[in-house]
Protein backbone atom coordinates (compact mmCIF):
# COMPACT_ATOMS: atom_id res chain seq x y z
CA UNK A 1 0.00 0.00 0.00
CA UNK A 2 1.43 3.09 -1.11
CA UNK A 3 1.50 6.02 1.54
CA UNK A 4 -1.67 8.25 1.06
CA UNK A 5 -3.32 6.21 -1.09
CA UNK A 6 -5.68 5.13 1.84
CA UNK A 7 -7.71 8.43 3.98
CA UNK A 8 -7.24 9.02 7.04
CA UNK A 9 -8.75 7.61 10.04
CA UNK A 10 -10.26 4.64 8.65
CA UNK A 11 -9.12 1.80 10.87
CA UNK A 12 -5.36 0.56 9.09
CA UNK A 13 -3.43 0.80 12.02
CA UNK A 14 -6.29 -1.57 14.46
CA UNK A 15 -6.34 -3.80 10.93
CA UNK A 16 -3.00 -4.47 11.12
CA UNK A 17 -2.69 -4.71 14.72
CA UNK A 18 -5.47 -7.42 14.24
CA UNK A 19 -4.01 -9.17 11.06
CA UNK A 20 -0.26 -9.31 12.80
CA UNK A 21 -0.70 -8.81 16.61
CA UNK A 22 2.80 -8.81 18.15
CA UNK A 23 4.50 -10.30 14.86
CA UNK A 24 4.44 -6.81 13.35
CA UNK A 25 7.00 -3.95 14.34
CA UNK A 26 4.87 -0.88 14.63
CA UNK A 27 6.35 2.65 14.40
CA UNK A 28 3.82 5.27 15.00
CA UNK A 29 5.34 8.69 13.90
CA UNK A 30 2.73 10.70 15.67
CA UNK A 31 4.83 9.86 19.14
CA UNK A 32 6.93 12.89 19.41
CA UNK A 33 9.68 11.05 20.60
CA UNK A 34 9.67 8.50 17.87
CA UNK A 35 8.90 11.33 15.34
CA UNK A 36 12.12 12.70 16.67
CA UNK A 37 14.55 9.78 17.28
CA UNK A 38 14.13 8.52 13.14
CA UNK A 39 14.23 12.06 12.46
CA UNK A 40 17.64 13.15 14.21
CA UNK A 41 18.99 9.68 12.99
CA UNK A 42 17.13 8.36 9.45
CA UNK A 43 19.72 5.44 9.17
CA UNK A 44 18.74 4.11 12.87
CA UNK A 45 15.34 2.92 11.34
CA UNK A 46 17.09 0.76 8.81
CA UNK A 47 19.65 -0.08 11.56
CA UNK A 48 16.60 -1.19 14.12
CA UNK A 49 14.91 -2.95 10.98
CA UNK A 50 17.76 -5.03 10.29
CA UNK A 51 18.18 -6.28 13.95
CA UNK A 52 14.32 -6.62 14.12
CA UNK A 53 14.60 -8.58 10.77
CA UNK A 54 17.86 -11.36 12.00
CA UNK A 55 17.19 -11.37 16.01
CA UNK A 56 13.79 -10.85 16.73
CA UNK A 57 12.23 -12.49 13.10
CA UNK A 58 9.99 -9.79 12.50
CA UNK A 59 8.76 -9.80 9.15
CA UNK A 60 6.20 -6.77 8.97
CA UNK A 61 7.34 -3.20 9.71
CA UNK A 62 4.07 -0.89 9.73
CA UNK A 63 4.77 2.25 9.99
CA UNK A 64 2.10 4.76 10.31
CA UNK A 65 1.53 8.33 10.46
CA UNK A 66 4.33 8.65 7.61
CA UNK A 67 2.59 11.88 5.89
């Protein structure tokens, strides 16, 4: 799904918590402080992934509140 190509406030972030529970690593940019952290550091999202990805096996990386 492309970002924007869904509106807002139409229940993607409770379908995917639904559809992947606790198998999905959720970033939700709205937080301040995760708005901040990826922002003062871009790489340490593709950094997290990648550990996320070999050590904890996640294989679906939502992030929402990308706009």
């Amino acid at each position: 799904m492309r970002a924007g190509a869904v509106p807002r406030q139409t229940g993607k972030s409770t379908l995917i918590r639904r559809r992947f529970g606790e198998s999905a690593w959720r970033i939700d940019l709205l937080h301040g402080e995760e708005f901040l952290k990826y922002s003062k550091d871009p790489s340490l999202l593709r950094r997290e992934a990648a550990h996320k990805i070999q050590k904890d096996l996640v294989r679906t990386i939502f992030i929402d509140e990308v706009q």
